[in-house]
Protein backbone atom coordinates (compact mmCIF):
# COMPACT_ATOMS: atom_id res chain seq x y z
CA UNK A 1 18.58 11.57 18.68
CA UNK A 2 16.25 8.51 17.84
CA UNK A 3 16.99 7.18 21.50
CA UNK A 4 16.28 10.26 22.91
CA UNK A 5 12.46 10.58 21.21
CA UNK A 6 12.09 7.25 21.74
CA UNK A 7 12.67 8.11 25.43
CA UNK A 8 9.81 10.69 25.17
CA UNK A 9 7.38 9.49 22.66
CA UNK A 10 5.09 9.41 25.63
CA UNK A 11 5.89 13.09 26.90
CA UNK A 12 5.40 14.55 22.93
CA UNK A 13 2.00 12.35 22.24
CA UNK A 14 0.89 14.05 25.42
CA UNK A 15 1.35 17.14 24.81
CA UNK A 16 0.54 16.70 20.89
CA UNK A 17 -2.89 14.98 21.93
CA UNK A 18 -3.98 17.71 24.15
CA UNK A 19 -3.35 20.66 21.42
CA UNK A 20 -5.18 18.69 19.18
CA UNK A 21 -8.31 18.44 21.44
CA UNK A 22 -8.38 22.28 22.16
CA UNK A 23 -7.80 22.40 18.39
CA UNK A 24 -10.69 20.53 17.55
CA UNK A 25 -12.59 21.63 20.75
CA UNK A 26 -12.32 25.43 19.76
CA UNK A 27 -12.30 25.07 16.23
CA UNK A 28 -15.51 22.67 14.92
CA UNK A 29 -16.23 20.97 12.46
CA UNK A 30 -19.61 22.54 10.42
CA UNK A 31 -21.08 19.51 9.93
CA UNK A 32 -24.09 18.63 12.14
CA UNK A 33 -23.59 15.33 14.12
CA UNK A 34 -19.80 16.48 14.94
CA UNK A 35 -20.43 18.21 17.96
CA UNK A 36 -18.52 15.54 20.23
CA UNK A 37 -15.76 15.55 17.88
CA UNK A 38 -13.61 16.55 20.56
CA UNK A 39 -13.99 13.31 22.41
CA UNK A 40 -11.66 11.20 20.01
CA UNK A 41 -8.41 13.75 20.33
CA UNK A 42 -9.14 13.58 24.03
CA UNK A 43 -9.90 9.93 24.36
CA UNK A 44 -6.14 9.40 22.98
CA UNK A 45 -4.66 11.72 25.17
CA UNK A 46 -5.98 10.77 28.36
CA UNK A 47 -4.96 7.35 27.29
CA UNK A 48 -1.43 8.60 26.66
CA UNK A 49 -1.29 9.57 30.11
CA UNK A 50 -2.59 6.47 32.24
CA UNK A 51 -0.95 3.93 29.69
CA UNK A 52 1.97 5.91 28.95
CA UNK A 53 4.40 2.68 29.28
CA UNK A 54 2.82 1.41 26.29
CA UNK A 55 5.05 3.81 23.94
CA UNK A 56 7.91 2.15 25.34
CA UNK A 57 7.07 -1.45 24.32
CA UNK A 58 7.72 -0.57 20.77
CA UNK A 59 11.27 -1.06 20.55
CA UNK A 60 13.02 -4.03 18.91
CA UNK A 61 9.31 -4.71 16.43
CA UNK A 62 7.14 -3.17 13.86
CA UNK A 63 3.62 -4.52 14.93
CA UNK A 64 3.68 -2.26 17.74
CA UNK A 65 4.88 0.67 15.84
CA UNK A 66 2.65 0.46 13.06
CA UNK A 67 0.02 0.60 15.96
CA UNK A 68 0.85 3.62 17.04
CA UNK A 69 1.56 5.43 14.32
CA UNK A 70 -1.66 5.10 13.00
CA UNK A 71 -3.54 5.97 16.33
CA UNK A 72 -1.21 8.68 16.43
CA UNK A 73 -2.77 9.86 12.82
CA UNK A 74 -6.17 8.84 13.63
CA UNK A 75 -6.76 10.39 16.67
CA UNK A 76 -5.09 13.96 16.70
CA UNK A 77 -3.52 14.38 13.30
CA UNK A 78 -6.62 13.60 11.35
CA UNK A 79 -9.34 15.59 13.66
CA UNK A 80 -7.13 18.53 13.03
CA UNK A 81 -6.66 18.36 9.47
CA UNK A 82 -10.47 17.70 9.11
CA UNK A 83 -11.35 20.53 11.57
CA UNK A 84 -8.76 22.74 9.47
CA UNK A 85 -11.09 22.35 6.47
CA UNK A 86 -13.72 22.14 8.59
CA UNK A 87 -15.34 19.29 7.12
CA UNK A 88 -15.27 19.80 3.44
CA UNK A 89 -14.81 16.73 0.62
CA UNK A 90 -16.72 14.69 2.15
CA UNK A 91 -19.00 13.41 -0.84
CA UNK A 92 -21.49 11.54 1.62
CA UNK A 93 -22.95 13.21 4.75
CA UNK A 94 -24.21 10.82 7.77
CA UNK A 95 -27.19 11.50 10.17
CA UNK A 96 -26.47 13.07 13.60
CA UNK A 97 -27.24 9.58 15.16
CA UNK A 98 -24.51 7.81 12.81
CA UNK A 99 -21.66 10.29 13.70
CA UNK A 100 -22.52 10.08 17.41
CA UNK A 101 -22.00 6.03 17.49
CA UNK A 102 -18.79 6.87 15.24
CA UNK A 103 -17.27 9.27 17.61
CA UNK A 104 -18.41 7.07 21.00
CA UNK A 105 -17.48 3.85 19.42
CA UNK A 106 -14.24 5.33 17.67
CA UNK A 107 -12.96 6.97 21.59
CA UNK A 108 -14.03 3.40 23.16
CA UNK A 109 -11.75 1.81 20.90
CA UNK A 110 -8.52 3.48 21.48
CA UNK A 111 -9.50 3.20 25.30
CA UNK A 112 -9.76 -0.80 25.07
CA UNK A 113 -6.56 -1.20 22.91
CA UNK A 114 -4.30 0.87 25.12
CA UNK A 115 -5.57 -0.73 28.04
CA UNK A 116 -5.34 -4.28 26.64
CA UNK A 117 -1.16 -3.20 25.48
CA UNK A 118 -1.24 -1.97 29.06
CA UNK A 119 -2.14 -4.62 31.00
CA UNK A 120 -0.99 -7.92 28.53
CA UNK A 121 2.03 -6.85 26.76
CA UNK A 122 4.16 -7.33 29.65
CA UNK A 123 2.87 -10.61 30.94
CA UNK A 124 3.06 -11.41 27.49
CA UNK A 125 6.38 -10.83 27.01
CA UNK A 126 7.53 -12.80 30.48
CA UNK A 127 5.47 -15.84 28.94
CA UNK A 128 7.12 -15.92 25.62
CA UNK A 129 10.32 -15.17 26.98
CA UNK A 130 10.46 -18.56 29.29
CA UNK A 131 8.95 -20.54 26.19
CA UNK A 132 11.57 -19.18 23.42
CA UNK A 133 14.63 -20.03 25.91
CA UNK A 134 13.83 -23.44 25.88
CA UNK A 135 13.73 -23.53 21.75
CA UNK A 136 16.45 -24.51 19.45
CA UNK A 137 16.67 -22.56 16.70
CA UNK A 138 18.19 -22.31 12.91
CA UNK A 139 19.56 -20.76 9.93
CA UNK A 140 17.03 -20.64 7.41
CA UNK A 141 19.03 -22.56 4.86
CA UNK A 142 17.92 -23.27 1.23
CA UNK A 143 16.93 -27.15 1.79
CA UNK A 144 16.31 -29.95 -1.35
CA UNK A 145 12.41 -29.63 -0.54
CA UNK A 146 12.43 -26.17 -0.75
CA UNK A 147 14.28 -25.95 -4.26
CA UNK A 148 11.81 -28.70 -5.15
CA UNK A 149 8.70 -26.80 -4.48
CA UNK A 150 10.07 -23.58 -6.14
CA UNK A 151 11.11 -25.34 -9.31
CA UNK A 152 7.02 -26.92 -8.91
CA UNK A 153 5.77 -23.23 -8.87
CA UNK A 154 8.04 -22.44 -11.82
CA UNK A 155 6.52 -25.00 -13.49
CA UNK A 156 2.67 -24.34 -13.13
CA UNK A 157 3.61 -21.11 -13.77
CA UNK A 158 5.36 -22.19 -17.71
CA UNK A 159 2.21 -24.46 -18.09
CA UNK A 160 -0.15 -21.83 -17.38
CA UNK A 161 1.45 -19.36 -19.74
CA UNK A 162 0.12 -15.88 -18.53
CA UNK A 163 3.77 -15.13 -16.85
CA UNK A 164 4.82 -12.94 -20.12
CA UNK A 165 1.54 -10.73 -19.49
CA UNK A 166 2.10 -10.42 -15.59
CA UNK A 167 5.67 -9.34 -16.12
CA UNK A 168 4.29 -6.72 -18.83
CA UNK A 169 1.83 -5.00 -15.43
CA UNK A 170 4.51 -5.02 -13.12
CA UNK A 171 5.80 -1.42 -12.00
CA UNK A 172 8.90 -1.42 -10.04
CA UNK A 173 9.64 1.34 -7.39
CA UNK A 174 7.83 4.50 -8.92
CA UNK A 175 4.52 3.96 -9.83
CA UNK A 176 3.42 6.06 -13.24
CA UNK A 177 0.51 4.49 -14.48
CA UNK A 178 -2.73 2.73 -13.27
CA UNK A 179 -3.10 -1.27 -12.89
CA UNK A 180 -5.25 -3.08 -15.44
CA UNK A 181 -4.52 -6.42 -14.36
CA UNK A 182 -6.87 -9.54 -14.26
CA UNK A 183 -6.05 -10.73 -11.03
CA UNK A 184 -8.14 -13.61 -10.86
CA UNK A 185 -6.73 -15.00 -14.00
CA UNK A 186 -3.04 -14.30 -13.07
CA UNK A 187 -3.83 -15.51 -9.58
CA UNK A 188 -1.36 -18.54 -9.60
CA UNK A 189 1.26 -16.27 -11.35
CA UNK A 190 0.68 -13.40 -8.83
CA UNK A 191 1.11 -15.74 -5.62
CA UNK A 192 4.17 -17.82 -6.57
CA UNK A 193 5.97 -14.61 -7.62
CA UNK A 194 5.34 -12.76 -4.28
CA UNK A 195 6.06 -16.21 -2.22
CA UNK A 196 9.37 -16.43 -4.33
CA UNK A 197 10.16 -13.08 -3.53
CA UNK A 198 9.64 -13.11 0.40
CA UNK A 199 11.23 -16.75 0.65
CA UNK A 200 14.46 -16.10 -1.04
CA UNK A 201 14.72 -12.69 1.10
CA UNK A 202 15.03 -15.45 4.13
CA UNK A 203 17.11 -18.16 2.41
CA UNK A 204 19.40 -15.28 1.38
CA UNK A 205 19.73 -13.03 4.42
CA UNK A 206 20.16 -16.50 6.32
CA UNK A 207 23.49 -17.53 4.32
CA UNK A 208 24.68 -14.36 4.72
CA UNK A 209 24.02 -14.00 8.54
CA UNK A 210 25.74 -17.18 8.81
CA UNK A 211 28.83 -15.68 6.89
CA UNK A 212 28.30 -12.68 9.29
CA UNK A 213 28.56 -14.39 12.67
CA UNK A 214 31.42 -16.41 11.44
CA UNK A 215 33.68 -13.38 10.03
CA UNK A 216 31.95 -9.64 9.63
CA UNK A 217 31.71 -7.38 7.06
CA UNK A 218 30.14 -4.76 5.29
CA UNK A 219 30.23 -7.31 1.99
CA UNK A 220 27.33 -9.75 3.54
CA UNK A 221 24.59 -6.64 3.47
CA UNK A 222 24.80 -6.73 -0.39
CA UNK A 223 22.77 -9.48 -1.81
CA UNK A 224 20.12 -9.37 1.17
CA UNK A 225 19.91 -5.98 0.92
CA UNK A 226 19.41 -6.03 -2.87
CA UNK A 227 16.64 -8.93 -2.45
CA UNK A 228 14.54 -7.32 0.45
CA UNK A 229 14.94 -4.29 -2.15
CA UNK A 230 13.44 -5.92 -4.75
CA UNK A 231 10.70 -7.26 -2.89
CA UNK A 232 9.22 -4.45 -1.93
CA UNK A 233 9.97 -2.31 -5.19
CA UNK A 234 8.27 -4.87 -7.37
CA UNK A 235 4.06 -4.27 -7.59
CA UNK A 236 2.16 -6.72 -8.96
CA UNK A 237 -1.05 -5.40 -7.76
CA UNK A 238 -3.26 -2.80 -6.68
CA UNK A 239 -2.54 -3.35 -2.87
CA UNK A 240 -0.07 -0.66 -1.71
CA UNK A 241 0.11 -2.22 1.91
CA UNK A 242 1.94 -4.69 0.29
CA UNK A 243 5.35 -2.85 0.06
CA UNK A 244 4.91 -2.07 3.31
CA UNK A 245 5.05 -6.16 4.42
CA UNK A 246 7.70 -6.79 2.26
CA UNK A 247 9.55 -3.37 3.10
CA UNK A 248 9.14 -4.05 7.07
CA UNK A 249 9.10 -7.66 7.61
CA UNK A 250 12.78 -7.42 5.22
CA UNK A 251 13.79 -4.56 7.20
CA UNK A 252 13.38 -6.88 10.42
CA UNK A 253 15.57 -9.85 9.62
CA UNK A 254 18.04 -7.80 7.88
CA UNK A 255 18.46 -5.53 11.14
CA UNK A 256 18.60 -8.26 12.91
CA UNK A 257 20.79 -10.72 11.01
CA UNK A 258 23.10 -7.19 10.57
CA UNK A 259 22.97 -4.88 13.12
CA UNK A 260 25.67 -3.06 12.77
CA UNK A 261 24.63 -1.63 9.58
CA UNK A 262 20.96 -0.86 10.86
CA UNK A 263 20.87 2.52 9.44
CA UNK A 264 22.10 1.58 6.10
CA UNK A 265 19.65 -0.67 5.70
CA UNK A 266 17.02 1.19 7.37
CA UNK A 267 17.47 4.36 5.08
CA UNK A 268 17.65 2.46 1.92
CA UNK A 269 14.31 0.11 2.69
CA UNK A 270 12.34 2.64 4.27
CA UNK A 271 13.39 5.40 1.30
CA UNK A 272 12.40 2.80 -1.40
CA UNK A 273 8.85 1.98 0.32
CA UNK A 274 8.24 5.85 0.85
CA UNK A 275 8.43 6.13 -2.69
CA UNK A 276 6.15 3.22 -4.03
CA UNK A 277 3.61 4.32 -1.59
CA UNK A 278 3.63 7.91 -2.57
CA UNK A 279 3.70 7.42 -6.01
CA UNK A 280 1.12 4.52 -6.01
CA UNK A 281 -1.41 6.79 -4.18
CA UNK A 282 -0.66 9.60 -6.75
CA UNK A 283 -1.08 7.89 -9.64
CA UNK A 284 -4.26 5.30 -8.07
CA UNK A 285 -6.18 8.05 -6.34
CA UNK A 286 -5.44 11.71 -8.01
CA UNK A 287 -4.29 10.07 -11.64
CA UNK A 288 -0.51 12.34 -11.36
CA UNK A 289 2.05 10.99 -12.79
CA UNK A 290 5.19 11.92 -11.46
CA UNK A 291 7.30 11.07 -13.69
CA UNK A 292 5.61 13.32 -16.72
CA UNK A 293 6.59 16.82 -14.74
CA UNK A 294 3.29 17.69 -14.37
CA UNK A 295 1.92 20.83 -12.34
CA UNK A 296 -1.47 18.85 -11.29
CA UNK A 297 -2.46 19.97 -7.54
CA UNK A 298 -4.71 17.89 -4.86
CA UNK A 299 -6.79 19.95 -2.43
CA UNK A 300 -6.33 19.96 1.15
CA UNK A 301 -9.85 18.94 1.49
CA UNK A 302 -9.94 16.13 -0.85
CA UNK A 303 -6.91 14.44 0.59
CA UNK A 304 -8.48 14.87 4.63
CA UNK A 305 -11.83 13.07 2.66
CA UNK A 306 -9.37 10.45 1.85
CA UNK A 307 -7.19 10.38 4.75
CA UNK A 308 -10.72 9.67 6.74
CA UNK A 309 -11.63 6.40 4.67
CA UNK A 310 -8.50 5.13 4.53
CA UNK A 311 -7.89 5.38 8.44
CA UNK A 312 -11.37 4.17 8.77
CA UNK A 313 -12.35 7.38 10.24
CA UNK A 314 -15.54 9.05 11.89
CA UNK A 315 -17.36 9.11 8.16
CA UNK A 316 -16.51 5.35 7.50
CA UNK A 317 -18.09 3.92 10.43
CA UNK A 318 -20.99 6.45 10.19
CA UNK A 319 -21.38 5.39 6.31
CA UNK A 320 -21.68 1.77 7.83
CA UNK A 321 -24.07 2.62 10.32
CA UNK A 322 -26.12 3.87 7.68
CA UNK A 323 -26.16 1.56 5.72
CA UNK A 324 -26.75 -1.17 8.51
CA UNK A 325 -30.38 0.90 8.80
CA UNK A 326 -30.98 -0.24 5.05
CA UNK A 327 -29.32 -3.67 5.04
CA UNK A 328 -28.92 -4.99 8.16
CA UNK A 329 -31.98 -6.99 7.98
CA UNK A 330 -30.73 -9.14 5.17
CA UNK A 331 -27.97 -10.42 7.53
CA UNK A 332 -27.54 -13.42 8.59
CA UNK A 333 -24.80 -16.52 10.04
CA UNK A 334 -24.40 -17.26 6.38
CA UNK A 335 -22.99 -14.06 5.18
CA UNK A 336 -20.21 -14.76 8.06
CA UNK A 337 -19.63 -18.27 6.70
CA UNK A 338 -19.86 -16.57 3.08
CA UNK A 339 -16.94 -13.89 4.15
CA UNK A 340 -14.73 -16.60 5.68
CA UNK A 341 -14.62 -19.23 3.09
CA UNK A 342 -14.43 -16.26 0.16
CA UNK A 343 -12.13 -14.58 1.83
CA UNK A 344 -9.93 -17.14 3.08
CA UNK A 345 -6.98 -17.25 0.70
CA UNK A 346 -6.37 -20.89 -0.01
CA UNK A 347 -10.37 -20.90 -0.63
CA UNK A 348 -9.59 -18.39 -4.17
CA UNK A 349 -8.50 -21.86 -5.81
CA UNK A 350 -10.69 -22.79 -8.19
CA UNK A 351 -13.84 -25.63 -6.77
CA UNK A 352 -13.06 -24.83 -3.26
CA UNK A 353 -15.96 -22.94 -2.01
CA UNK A 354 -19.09 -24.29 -1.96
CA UNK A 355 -21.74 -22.84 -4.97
CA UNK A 356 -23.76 -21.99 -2.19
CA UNK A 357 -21.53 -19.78 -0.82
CA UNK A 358 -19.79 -18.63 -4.15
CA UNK A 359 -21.57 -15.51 -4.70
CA UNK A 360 -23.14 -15.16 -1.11
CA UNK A 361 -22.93 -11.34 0.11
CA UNK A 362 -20.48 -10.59 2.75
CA UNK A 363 -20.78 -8.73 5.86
CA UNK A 364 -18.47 -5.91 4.05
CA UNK A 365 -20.97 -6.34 0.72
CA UNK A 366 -23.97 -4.92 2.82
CA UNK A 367 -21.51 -2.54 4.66
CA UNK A 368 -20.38 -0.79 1.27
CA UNK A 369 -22.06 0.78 -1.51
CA UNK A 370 -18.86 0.45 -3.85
CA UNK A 371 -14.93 0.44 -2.87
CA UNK A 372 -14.85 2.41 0.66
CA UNK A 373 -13.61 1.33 3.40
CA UNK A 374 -15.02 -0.55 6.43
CA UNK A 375 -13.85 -0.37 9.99
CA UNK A 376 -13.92 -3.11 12.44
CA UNK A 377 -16.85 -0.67 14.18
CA UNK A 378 -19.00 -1.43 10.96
CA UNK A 379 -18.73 -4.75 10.50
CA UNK A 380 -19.48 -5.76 14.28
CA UNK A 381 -22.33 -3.34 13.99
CA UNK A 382 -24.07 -5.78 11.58
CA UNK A 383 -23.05 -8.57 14.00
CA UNK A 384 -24.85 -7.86 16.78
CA UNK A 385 -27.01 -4.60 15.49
CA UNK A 386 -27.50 -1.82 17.97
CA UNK A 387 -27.71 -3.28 21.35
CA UNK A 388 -24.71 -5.81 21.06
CA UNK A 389 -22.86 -4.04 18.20
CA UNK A 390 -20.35 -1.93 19.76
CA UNK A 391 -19.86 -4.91 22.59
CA UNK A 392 -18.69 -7.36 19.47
CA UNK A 393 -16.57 -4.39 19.03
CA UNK A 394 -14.61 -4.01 21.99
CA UNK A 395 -14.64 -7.81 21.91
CA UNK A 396 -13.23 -7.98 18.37
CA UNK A 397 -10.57 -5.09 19.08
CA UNK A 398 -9.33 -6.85 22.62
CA UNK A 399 -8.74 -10.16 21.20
CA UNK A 400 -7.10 -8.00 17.85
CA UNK A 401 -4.63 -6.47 19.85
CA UNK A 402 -4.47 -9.49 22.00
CA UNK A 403 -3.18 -11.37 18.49
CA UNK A 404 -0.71 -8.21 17.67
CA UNK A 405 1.05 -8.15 21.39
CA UNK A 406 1.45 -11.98 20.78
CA UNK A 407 3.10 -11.71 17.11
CA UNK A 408 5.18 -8.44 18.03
CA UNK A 409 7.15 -10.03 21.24
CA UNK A 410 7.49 -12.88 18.79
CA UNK A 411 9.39 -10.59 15.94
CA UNK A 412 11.40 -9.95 18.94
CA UNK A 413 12.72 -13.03 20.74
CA UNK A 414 12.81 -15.37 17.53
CA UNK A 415 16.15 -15.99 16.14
CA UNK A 416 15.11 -18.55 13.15
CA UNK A 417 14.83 -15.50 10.29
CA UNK A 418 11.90 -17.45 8.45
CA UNK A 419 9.71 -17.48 11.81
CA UNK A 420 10.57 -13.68 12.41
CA UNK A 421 10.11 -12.99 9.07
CA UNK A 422 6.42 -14.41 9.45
CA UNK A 423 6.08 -12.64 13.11
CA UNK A 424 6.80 -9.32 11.97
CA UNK A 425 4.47 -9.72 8.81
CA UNK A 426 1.71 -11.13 11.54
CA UNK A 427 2.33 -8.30 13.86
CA UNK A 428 2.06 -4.87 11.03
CA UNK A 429 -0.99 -6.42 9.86
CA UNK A 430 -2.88 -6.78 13.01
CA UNK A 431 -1.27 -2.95 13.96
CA UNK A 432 -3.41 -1.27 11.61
CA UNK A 433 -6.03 -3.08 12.70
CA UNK A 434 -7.77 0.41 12.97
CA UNK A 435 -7.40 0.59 9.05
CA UNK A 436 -9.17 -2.95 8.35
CA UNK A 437 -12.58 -4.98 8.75
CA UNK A 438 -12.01 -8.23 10.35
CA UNK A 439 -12.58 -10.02 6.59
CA UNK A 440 -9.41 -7.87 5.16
CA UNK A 441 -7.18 -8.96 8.47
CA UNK A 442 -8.37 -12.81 7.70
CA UNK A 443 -8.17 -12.29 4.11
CA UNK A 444 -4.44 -11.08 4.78
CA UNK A 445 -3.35 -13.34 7.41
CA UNK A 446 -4.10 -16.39 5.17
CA UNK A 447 -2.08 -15.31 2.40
CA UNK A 448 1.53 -15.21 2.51
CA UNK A 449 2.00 -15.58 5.90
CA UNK A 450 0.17 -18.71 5.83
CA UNK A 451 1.80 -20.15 2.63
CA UNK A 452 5.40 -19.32 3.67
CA UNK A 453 4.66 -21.48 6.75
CA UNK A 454 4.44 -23.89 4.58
CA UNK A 455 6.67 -23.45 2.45
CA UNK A 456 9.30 -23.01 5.24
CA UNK A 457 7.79 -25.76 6.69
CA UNK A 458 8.77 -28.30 3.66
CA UNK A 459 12.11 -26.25 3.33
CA UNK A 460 13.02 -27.40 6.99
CA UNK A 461 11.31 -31.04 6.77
CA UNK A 462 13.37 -31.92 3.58
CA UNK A 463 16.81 -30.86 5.24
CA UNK A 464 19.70 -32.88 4.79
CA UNK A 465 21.70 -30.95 6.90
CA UNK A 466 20.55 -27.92 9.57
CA UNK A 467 22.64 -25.52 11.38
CA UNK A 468 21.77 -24.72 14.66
CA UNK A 469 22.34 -20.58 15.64
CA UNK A 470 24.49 -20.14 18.76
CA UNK A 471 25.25 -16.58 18.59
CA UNK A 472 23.73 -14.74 21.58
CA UNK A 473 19.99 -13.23 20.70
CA UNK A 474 20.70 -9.12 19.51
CA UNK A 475 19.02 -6.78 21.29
């Protein structure tokens, strides 16, 4: 069944795409400024048709997946749940100029990433194919240096002594009541707890694929399983898309280092990550509590309102062309500078970024009047204003995808579990790109991804002994 709508995912966002653009064509939104609304259903499916190969590239990675899922969502689900309740929770209406740049620059978007999938992802994949061959690779083995460096992280965390109050926030798999965490105090507590978590899913998934290769059975799922579980049931803060990292970039090595067990696994990771998401946005955005049997209700219209900022929809980038009209002559170079060293993970330690810049307004400050959303579209609109603004978009969004294609054939051909654990985390982050500003993608990518390189990185320096895979790479 899943290989046959694989087969057809094409064929079915075809034909899905086009009912949603009569949908939204015959049905309008009654909200002045939407008039073109129509154009982002149809930009997707005319896309679906000249770049239909793309839909096949997804197989065997997550990056590309996640990529079109969300399109899928963004560009015919969402226009026809929005033109169902034609137009109603949104607390902020936009000028008729700021929709129109939302819905153009919104339709150009979806146009440049297929194209770029289109054209690269294959030439891509050819590239790294030739380069991987020629790479040794190997188990991900629990070395001296990286026990060492876990026991240090242990230990700043004892010294520091705000462990006992983190473990009191943490909610584990159903979410039932709100955060009220100090994150910036519990920072050091926060990070070596979630880079504990993703390193011992490698370490352990690694012994056990190595058990696995030599003499199968059902017995070597158990304590991977059980880890990757953890790691994405435990929440230590208000950042849902977290579970999803943990949940898919688990889910990768485990199907990989396991694959005859694939649905198991799959069932189990995805079914525990459904549930933290679902209740995490019931409890952070409607305040239900699903646990007390409660008979609280959210309207259609407020969760389409929602459903918009979170996918970074038409309102977002309208909101942010808005509000470029009554900030965007207080930017400048520094507020870039200001959102990359502030933003930059490493950069939250304490002394690191310069006063100047400490409390410097970001590109996403001026583009926000409190906790919304920004799109890519918004923040390049500050960049280079109207007449270059939508060109540092399609700019941005090419060399996005460019970074996703790269980091999803890598998921793929990598054997080493700790680089494809890294890959796969790379790749779902820049495939909801379409959800993000470029300062959330760099604030992401420089988090765990960048500290399990190095923590991987000591693990393999400080080796006495490594163990090279031979088994053939599974498809």
């Amino acid at each position: 069944m899943i290989e046959y709508i694989n087969k057809h995912l094409a064929y079915y966002a075809q034909i899905a795409s086009f009912i949603a653009f009569l949908y939204v064509l015959y049905s309008p939104v009654n909200i002045s400024g939407y008039g073109l609304y129509f154009l982002v259903p149809l930009s997707y499916c005319l896309m679906s048709f000249s770049c239909k190969e793309v839909f096949a590239y997804h197989k065997g990675g997550y990056g590309l997946k996640c990529f079109l899922g969300i399109s899928f969502i963004k560009y015919v689900i969402l226009p026809c749940y929005i033109c169902y309740n034609n137009g109603k929770g949104f607390s902020h209406l936009c000028s008729d100029d700021a929709y129109l740049y939302a819905i153009l620059i919104s339709s150009i978007e979806i146009c440049v990433s297929m194209l770029v999938i289109k054209v690269f992802y294959p030439k891509s994949l050819r590239k790294q194919s030739r380069i991987m061959q020629q790479r040794k690779s190997y188990y991900s083995d629990l070395s001296i240096g990286g026990l060492i460096f876990l026991l240090l992280l242990g230990l700043l965390v004892f010294v520091r002594g705000h462990m006992g109050d983190v473990l009191n926030g943490i909610r584990f798999l159903v979410v039932v009541s709100k955060f009220d965490m100090n994150a910036d105090l519990w920072t050091y507590e926060i990070w070596s707890v979630q880079l504990i978590l993703a390193f011992f899913s490698i370490v352990i998934t690694s012994y056990y694929q190595k058990k696995e290769d030599k003499c199968p059975s059902w017995k070597n799922i158990i304590f991977p399983l059980i880890m990757v579980f953890i790691s994405c049931s435990l929440i230590l803060t208000n950042n849902r898309m977290t579970t999803i990292y943990y949940a898919l970039s688990g889910l990768c090595i485990l199907n990989y280092a396991f694959p005859k067990r694939e649905k198991t696994m799959t069932t189990v990771i995805v079914g525990a990550m459904l549930l933290v998401i679902i209740t995490f946005t019931l409890i952070k955005n409607y305040s239900i509590d699903v646990s007390s049997g409660s008979s609280s209700t959210v309207s259609s219209s407020q969760t389409a309102s929602d459903l918009d900022e979170y996918m970074c929809g038409i309102s977002s980038v309208a909101h942010s062309y808005e509000l470029y009209l009554v900030n965007g002559h207080r930017f400048s170079l520094d507020n870039i500078i200001a959102e990359i060293l502030r933003f930059a993970m490493p950069m939250r330690l304490p002394g690191l970024v310069p006063k100047a810049y400490a409390n410097y307004p970001t590109t996403i400050d001026l583009a926000t009047t409190g906790t919304e959303m920004v799109s890519v579209a918004g923040e390049t609109l500050f960049w280079g204003g109207f007449m270059f603004g939508w060109l540092f978009d399609i700019i941005a969004v090419y060399f996005i995808v460019r970074i996703l294609i790269h980091y999803d054939i890598r998921t793929k051909l990598s054997k080493d579990l700790g680089k494809k654990y890294i890959y796969s985390w790379m790749s779902i982050l820049f495939g909801i790109f379409m959800c993000y500003a470029i300062q959330t993608l760099w604030n992401n990518a420089t988090y765990i991804p960048l500290y399990l390189t190095f923590v991987l990185w000591i693990n393999r320096q400080f080796s006495i002994r490594r163990t090279q895979i031979k088994t053939i790479l599974h498809q």
